[in-house]
C-alpha atoms as a PDB file:
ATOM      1  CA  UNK A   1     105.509  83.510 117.465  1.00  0.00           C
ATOM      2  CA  UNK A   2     109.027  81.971 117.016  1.00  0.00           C
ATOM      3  CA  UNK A   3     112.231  83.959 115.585  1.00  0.00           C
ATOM      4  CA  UNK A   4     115.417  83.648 114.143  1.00  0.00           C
ATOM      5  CA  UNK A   5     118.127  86.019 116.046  1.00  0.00           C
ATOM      6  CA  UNK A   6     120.597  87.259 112.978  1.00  0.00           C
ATOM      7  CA  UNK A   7     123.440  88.680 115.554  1.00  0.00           C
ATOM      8  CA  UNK A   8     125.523  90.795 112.892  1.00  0.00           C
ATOM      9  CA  UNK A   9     121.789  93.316 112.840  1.00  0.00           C
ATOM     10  CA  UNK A  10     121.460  93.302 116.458  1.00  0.00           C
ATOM     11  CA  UNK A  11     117.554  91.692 115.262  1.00  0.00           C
ATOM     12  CA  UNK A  12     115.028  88.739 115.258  1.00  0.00           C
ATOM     13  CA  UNK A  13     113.230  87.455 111.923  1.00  0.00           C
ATOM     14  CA  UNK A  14     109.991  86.521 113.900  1.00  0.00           C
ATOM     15  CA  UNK A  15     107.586  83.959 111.663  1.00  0.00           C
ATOM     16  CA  UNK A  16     104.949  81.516 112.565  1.00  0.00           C
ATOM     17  CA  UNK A  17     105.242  78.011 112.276  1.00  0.00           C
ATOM     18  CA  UNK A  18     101.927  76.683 111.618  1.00  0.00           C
ATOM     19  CA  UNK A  19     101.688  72.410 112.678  1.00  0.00           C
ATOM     20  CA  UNK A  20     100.891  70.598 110.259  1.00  0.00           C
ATOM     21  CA  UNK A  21     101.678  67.713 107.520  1.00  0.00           C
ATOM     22  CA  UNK A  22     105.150  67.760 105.214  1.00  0.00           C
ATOM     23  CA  UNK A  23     105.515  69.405 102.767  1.00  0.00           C
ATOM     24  CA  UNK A  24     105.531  73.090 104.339  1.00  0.00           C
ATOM     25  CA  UNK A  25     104.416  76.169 102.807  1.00  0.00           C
ATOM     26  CA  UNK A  26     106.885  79.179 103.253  1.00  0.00           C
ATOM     27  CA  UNK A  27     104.769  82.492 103.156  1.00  0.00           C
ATOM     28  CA  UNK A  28     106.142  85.604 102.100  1.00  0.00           C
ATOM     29  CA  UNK A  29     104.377  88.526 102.114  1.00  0.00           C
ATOM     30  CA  UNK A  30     104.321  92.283 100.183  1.00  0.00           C
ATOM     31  CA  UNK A  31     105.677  95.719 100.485  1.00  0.00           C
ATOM     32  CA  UNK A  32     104.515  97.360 104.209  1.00  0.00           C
ATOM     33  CA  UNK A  33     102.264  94.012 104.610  1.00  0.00           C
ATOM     34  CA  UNK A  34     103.362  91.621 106.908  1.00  0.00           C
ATOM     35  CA  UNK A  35     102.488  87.762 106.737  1.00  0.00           C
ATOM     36  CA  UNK A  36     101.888  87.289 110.442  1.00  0.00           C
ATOM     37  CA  UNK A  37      98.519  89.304 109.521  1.00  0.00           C
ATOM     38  CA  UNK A  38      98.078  88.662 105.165  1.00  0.00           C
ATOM     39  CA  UNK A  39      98.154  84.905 105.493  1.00  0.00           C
ATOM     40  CA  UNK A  40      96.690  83.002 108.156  1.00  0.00           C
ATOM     41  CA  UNK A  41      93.429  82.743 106.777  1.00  0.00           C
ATOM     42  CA  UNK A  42      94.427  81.407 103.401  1.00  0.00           C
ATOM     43  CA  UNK A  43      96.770  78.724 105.884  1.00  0.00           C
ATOM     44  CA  UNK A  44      93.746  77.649 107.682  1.00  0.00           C
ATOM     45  CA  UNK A  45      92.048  77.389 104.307  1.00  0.00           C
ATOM     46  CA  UNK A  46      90.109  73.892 103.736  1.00  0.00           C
ATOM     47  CA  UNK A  47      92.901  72.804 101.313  1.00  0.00           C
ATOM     48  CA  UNK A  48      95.772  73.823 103.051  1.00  0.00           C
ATOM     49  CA  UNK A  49      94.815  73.403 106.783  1.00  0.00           C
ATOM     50  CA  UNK A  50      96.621  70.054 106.621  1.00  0.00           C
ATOM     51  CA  UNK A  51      99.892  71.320 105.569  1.00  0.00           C
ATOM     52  CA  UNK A  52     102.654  72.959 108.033  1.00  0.00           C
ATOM     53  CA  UNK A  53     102.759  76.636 107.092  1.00  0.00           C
ATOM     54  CA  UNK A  54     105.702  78.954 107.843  1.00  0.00           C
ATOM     55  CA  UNK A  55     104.455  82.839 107.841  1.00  0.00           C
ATOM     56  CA  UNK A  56     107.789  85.038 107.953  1.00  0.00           C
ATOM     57  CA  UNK A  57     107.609  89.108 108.674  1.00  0.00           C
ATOM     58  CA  UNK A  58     110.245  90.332 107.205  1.00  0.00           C
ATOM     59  CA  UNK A  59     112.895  92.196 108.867  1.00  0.00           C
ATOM     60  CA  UNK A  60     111.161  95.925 109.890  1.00  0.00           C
ATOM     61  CA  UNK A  61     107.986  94.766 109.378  1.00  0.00           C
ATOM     62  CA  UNK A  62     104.904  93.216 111.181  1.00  0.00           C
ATOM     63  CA  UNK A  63     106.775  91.799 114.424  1.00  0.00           C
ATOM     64  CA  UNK A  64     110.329  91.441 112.922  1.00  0.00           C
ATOM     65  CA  UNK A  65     112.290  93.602 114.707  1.00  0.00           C
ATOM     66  CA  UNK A  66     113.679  96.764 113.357  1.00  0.00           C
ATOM     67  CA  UNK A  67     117.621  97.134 112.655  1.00  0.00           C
ATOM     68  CA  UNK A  68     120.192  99.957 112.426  1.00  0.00           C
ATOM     69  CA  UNK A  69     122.808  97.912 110.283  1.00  0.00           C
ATOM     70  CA  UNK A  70     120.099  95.970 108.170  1.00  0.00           C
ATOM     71  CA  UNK A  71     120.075  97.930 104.282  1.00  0.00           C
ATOM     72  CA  UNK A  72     116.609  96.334 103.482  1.00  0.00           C
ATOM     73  CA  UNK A  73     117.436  95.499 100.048  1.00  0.00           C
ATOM     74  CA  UNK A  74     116.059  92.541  98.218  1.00  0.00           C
ATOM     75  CA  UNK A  75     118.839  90.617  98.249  1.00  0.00           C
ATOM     76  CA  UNK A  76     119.425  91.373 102.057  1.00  0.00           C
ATOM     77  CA  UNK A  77     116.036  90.190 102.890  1.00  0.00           C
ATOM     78  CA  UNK A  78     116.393  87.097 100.843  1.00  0.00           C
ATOM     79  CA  UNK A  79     118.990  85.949 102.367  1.00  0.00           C
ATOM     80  CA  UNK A  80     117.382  86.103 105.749  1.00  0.00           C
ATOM     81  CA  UNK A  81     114.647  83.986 104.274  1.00  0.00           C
ATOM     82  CA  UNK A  82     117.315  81.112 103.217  1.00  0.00           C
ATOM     83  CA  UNK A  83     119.076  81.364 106.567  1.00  0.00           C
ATOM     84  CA  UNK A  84     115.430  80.525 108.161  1.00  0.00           C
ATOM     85  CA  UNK A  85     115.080  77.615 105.663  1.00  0.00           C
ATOM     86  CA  UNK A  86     118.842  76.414 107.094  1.00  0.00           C
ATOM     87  CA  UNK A  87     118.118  76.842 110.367  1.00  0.00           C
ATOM     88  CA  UNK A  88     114.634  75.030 110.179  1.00  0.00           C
ATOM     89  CA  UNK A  89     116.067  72.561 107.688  1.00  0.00           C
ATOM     90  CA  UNK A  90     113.509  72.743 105.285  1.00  0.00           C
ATOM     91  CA  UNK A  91     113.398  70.237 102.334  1.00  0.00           C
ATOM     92  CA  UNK A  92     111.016  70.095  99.756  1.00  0.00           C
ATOM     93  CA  UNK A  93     108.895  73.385 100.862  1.00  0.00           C
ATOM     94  CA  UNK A  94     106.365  75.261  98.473  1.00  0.00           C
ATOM     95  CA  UNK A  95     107.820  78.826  98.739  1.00  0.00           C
ATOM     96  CA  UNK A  96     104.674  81.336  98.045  1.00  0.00           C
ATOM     97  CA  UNK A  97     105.150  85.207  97.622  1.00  0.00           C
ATOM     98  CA  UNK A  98     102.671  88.058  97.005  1.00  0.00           C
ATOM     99  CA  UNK A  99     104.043  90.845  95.163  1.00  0.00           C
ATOM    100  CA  UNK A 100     107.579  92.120  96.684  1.00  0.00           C
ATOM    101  CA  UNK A 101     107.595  88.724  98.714  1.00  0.00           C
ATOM    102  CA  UNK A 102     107.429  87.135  95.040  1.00  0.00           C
ATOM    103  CA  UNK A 103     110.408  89.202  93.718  1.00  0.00           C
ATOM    104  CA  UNK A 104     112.270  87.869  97.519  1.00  0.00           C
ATOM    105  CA  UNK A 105     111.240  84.260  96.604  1.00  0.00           C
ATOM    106  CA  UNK A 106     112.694  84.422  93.087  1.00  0.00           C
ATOM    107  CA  UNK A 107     116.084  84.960  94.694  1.00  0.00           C
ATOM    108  CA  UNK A 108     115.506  82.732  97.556  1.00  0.00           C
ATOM    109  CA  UNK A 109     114.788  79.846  94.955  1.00  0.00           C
ATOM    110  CA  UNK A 110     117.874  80.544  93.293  1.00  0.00           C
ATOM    111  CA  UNK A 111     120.164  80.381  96.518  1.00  0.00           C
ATOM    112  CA  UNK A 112     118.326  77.145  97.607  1.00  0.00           C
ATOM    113  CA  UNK A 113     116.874  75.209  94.453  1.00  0.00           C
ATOM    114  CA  UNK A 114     117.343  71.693  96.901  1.00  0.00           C
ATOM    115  CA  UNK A 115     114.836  73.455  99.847  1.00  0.00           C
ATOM    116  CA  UNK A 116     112.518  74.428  96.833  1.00  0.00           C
ATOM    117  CA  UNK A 117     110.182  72.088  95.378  1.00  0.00           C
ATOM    118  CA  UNK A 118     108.059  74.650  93.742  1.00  0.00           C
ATOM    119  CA  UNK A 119     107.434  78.647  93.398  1.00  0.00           C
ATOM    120  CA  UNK A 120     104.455  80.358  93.287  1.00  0.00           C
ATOM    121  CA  UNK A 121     104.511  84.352  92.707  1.00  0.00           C
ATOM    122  CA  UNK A 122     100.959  86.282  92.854  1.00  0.00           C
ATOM    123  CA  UNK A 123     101.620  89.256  90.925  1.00  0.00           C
ATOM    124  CA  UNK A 124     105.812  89.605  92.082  1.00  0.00           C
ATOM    125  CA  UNK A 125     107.879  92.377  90.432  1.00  0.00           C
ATOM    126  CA  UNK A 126     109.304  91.055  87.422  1.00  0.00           C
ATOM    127  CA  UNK A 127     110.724  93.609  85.793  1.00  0.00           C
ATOM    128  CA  UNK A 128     112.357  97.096  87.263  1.00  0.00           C
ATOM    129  CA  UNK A 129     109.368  99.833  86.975  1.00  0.00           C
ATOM    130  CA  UNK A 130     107.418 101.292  89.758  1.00  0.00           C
ATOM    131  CA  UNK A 131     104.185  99.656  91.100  1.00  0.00           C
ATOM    132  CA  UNK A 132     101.239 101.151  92.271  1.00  0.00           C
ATOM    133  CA  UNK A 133     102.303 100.964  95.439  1.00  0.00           C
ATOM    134  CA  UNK A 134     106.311 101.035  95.368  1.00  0.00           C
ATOM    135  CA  UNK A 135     106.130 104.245  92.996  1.00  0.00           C
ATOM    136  CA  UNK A 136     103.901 106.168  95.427  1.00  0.00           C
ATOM    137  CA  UNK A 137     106.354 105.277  97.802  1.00  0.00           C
ATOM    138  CA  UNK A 138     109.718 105.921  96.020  1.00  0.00           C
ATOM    139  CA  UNK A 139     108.577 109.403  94.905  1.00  0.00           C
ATOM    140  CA  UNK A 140     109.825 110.937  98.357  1.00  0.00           C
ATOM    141  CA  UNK A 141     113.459 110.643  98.912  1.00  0.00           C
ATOM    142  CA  UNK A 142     114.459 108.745 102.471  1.00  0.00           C
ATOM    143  CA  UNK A 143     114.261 111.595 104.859  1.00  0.00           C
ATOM    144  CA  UNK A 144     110.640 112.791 103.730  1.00  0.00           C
ATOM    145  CA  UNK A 145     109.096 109.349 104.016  1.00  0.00           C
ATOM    146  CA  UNK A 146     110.064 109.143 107.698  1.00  0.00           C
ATOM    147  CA  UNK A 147     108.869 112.441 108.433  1.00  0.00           C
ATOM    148  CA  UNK A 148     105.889 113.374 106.696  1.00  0.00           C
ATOM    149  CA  UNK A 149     105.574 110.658 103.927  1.00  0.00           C
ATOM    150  CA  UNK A 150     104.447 107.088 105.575  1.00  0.00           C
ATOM    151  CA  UNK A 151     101.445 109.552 107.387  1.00  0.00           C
ATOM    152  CA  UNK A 152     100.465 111.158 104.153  1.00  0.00           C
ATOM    153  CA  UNK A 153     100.946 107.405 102.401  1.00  0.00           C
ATOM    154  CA  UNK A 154      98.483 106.433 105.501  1.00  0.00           C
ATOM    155  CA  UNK A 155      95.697 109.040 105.009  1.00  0.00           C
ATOM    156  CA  UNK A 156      95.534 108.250 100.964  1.00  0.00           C
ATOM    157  CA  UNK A 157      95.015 104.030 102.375  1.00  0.00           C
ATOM    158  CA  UNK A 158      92.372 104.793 105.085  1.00  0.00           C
ATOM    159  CA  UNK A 159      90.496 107.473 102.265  1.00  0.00           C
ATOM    160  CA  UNK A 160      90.505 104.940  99.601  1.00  0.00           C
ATOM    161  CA  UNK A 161      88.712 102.304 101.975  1.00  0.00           C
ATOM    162  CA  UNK A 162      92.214 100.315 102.458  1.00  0.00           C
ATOM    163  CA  UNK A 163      92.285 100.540 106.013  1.00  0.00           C
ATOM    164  CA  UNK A 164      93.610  96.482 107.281  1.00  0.00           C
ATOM    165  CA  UNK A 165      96.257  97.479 104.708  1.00  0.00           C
ATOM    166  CA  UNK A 166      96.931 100.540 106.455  1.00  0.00           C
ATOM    167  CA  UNK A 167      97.716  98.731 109.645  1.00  0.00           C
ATOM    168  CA  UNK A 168      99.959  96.814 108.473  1.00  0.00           C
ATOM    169  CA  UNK A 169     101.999  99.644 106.547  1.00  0.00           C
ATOM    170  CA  UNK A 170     101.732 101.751 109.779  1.00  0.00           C
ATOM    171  CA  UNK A 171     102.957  99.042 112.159  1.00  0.00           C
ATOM    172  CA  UNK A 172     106.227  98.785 109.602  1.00  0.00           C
ATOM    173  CA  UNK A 173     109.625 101.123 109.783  1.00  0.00           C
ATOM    174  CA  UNK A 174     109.075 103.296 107.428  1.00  0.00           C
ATOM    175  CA  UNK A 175     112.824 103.674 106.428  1.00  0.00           C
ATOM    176  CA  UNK A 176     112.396  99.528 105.980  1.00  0.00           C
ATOM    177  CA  UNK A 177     109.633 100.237 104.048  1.00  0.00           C
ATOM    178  CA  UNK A 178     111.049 103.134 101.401  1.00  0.00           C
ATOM    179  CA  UNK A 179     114.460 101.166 101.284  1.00  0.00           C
ATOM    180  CA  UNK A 180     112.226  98.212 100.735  1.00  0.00           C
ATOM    181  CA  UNK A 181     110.234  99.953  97.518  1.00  0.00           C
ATOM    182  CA  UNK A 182     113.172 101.469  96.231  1.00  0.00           C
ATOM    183  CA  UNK A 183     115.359  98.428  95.860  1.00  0.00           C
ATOM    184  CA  UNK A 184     112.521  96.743  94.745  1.00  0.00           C
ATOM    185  CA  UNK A 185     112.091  98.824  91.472  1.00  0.00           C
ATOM    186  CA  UNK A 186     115.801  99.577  90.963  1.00  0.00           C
ATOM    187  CA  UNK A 187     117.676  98.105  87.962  1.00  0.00           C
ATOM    188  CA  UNK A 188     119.128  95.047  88.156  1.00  0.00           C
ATOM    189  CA  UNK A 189     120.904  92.533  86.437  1.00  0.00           C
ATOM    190  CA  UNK A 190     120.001  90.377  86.010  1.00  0.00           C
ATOM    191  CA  UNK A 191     116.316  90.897  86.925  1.00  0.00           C
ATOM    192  CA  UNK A 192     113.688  88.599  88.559  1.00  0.00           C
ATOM    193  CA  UNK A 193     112.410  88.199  85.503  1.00  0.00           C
ATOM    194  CA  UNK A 194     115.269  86.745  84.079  1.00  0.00           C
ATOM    195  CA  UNK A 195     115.963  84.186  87.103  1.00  0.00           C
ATOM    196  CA  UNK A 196     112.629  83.188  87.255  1.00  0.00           C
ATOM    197  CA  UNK A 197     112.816  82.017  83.979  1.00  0.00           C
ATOM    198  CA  UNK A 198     116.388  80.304  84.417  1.00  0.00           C
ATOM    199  CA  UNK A 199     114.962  78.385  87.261  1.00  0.00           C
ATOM    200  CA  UNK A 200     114.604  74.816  87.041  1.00  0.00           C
ATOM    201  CA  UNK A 201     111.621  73.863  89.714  1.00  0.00           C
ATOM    202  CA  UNK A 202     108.111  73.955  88.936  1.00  0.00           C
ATOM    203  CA  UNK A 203     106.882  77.522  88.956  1.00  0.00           C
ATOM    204  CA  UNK A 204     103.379  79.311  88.801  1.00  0.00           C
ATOM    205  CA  UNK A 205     102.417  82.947  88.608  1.00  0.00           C
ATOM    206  CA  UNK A 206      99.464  83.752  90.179  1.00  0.00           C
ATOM    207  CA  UNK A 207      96.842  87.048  88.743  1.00  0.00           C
ATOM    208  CA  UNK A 208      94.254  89.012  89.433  1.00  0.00           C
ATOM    209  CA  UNK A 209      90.917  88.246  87.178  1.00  0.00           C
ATOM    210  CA  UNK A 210      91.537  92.044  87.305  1.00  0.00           C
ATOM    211  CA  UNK A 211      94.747  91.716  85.410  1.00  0.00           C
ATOM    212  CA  UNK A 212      93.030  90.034  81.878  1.00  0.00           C
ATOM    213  CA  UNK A 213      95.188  91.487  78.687  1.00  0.00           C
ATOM    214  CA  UNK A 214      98.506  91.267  80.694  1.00  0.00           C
ATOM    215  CA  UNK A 215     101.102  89.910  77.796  1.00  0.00           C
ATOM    216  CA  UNK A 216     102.928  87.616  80.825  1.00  0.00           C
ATOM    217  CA  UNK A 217      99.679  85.459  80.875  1.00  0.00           C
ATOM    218  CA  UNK A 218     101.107  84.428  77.035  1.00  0.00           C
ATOM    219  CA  UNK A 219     104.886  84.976  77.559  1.00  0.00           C
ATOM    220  CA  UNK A 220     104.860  83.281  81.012  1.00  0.00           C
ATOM    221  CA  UNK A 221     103.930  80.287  79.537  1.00  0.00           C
ATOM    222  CA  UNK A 222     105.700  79.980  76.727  1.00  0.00           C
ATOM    223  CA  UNK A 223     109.214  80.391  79.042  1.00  0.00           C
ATOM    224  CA  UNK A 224     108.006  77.422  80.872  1.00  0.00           C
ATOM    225  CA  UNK A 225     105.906  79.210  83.589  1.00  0.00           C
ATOM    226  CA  UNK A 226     102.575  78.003  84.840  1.00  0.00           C
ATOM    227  CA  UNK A 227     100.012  80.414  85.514  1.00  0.00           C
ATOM    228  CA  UNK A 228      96.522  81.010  87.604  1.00  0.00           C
ATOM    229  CA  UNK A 229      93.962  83.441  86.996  1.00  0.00           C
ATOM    230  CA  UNK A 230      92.631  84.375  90.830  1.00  0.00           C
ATOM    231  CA  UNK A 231      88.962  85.461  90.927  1.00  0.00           C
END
């Protein structure tokens, strides 16, 4: 496991750096995951093995360290992500995000369109509404999500069968975690939505088979926007 120390939090941003040929992959992973534990699998797939992959926990989650100072906020942990891409130098990388980590790469690609050659978002936040599981998580207020809410949140993931997932989440701060969902869904301006569209790299959104009938796999498109339909 390497890490980044960012002084001004008193904290490490602890990622793997997977050998392998140029160009990297950059791995960012979803709300209470952690890609230390979501993504080395899919590295070590076949048609990937080859290629250096760069798994990054985000600050207060998975093995990141956990800071007093650090607000959690999407922009906040973007910019942790581009001052790992300075500090390893990275040119050229494919920057992948699942869900929240898709929203973070949006804004990543934006502060570092030369480091970028090309995003891919499965399922990222788009717009400002409540997912499935950022609106469960948003409807306690700070205070009740540390104390009772992240164990109730636990015992709904383990009862519905979601128990790796559950691991992950538990292993995470939870005030990370609720500052985490509620910045996530907030309004902004201009949204991820909106910069992924004004971006000029090659970019691909990735969904669920389970997702058929969602108007993006016909607006995406048209703005420009490759997409996948995942199995």
């Amino acid at each position: 496991m390497n890490s980044l120390r960012i002084e001004e939090h008193d904290a490490s941003l602890r990622y793997l750096d997977l050998p392998g040929e140029a160009p990297p992959i950059v791995f960012l992973h979803g709300l209470g995951s952690a890609s230390s534990f979501a993504f080395p699998a899919i590295a070590a797939h076949p048609s990937l093995r080859s290629r250096r992959a760069i798994l990054v926990d985000f600050l207060g989650f998975g093995y990141s360290d956990r800071s007093a100072t650090f607000d959690y906020s999407m922009d906040r942990h973007a910019e942790s992500i581009v001052r790992l891409l300075d500090h390893l130098d990275l040119v050229g990388a494919d920057l992948f995000g699942h869900s929240m980590g898709g929203a973070i790469a949006v804004l990543v690609a934006r502060a570092r369109p030369a480091r970028i050659a090309r995003l891919v978002s499965a399922e990222g936040n788009l717009d400002p509404e409540p997912g499935i599981v950022s609106g469960l998580i948003a409807q306690w207020s700070e205070s009740e999500y540390a104390a009772s809410g992240q164990a109730e949140f636990l015992r709904g993931l383990r009862s519905q069968g979601f128990a790796d997932y559950a691991r992950t989440v538990e292993a995470a701060d939870p005030i990370a975690v609720h500052r985490s969902a509620v910045d996530l869904i907030a309004d902004r301006n201009p949204t991820f939505r909106r910069i992924l569209l004004r971006l000029s790299i090659p970019r691909t959104y990735l969904f669920s088979e389970e997702s058929a009938g969602d108007p993006d796999t016909d607006r995406l498109p048209k703005a420009g926007v490759s997409i996948g339909i995942v199995p």
